[in-house]
C-alpha atoms as a PDB file:
ATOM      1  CA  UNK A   1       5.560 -43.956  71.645  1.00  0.00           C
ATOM      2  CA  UNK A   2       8.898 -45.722  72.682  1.00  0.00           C
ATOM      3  CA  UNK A   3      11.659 -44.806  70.003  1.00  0.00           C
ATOM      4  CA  UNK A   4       9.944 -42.051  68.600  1.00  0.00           C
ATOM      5  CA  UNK A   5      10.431 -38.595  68.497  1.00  0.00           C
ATOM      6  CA  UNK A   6       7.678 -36.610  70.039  1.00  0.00           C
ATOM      7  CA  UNK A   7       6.165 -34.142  67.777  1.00  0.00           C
ATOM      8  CA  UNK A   8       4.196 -30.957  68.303  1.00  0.00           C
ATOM      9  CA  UNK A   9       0.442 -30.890  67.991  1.00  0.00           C
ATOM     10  CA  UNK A  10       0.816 -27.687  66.108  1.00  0.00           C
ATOM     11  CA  UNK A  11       3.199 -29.017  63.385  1.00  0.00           C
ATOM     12  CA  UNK A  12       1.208 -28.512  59.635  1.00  0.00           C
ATOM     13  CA  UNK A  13       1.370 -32.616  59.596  1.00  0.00           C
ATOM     14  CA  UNK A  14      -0.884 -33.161  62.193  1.00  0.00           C
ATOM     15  CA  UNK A  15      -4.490 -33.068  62.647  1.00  0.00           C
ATOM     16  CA  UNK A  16      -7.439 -32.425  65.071  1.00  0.00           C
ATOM     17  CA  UNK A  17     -10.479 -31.635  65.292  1.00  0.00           C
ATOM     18  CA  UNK A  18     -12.359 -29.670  68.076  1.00  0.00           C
ATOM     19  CA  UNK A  19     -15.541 -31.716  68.618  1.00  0.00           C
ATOM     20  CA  UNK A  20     -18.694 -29.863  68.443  1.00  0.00           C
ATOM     21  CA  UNK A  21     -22.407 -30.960  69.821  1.00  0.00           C
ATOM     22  CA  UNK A  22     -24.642 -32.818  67.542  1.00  0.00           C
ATOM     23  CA  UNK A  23     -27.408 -32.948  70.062  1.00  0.00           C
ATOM     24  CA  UNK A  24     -29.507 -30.382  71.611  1.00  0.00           C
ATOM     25  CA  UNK A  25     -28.492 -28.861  74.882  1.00  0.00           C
ATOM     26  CA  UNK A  26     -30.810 -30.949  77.155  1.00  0.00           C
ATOM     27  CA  UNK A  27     -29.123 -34.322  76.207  1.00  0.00           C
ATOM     28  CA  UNK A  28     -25.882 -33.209  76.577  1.00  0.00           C
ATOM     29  CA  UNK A  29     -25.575 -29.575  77.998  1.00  0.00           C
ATOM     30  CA  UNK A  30     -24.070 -28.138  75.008  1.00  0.00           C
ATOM     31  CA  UNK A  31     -25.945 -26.100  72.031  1.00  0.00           C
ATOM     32  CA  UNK A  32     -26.207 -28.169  68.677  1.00  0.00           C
ATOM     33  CA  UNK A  33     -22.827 -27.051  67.391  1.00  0.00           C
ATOM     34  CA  UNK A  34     -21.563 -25.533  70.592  1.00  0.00           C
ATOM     35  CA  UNK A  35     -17.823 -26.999  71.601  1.00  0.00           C
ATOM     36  CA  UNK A  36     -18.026 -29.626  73.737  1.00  0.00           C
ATOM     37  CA  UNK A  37     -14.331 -28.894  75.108  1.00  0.00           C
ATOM     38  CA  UNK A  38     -13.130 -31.981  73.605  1.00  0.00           C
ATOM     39  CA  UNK A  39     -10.391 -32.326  70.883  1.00  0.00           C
ATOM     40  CA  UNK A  40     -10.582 -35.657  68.311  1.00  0.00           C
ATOM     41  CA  UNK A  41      -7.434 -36.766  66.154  1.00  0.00           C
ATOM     42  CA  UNK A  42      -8.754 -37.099  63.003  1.00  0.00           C
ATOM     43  CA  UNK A  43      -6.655 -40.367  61.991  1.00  0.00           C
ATOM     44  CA  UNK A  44      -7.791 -42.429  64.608  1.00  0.00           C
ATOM     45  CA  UNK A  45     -11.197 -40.416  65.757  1.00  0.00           C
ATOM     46  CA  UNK A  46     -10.527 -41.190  69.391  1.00  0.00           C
ATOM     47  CA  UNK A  47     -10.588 -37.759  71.693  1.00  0.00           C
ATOM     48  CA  UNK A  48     -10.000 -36.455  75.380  1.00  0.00           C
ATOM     49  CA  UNK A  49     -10.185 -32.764  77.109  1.00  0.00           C
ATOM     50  CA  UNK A  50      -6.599 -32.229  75.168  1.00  0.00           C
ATOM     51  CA  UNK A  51      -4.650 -33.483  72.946  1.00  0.00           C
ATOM     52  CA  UNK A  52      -1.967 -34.893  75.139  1.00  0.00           C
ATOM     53  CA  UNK A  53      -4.396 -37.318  76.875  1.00  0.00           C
ATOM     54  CA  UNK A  54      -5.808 -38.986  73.932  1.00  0.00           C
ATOM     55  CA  UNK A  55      -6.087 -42.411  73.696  1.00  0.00           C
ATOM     56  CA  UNK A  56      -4.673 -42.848  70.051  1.00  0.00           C
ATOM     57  CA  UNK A  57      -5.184 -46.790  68.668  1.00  0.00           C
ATOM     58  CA  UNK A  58      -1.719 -48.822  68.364  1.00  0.00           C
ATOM     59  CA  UNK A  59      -1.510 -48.130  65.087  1.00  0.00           C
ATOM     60  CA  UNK A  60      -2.425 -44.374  64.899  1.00  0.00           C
ATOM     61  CA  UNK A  61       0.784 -42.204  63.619  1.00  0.00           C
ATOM     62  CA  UNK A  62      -0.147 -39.056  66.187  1.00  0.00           C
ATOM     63  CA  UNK A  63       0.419 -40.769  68.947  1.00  0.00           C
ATOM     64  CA  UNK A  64       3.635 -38.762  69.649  1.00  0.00           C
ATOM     65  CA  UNK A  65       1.790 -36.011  69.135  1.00  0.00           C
ATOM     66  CA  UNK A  66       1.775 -34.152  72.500  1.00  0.00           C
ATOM     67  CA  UNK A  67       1.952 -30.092  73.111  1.00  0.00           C
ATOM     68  CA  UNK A  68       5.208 -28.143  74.272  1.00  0.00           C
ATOM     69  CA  UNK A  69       3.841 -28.133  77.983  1.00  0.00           C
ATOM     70  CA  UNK A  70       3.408 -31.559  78.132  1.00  0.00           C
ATOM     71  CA  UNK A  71       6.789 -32.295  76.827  1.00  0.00           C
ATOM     72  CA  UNK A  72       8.409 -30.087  79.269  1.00  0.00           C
ATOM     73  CA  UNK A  73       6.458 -30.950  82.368  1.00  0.00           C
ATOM     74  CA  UNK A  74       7.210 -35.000  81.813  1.00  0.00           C
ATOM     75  CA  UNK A  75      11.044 -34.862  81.106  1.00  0.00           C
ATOM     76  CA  UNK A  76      10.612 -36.011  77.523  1.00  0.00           C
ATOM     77  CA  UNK A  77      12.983 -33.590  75.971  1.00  0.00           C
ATOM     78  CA  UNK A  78      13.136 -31.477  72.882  1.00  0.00           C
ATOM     79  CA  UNK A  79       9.894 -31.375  70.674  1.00  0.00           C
ATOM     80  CA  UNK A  80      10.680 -31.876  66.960  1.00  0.00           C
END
């Protein structure tokens, strides 16, 4: 993320997906197609509980991708 601009997760050019269950609740906990309360970027596929804390490959472009409390509660500056 060094040298680039940090960009909101709501901005129209980025994407993710809120992950739903594809099992039934007793392997998981979740209903088949229930939320599972985790978000997946959907140029990379990798996901975490938000989208600030996922673990984007090297090479994924959303990895500035972070959301406006994030950006003001680590000192990053001004979202673009």
């Amino acid at each position: 993320m060094a040298g680039e601009a940090i960009r909101s997760f709501a901005a129209p050019d980025t994407e993710f997906e809120l992950v739903q269950s594809d099992t039934p609740v007793d392997v998981d906990g979740h209903k088949l197609g229930e939320p599972t309360g985790e978000v997946r970027c959907a140029e990379c596929g990798r996901t975490a509980g938000c989208v600030d804390y996922i673990p984007h490959t090297p090479n994924c472009s959303q990895s500035n991708v972070h959301s406006r409390w994030w950006v003001e509660s680590h000192g990053c500056g001004h979202q673009r």
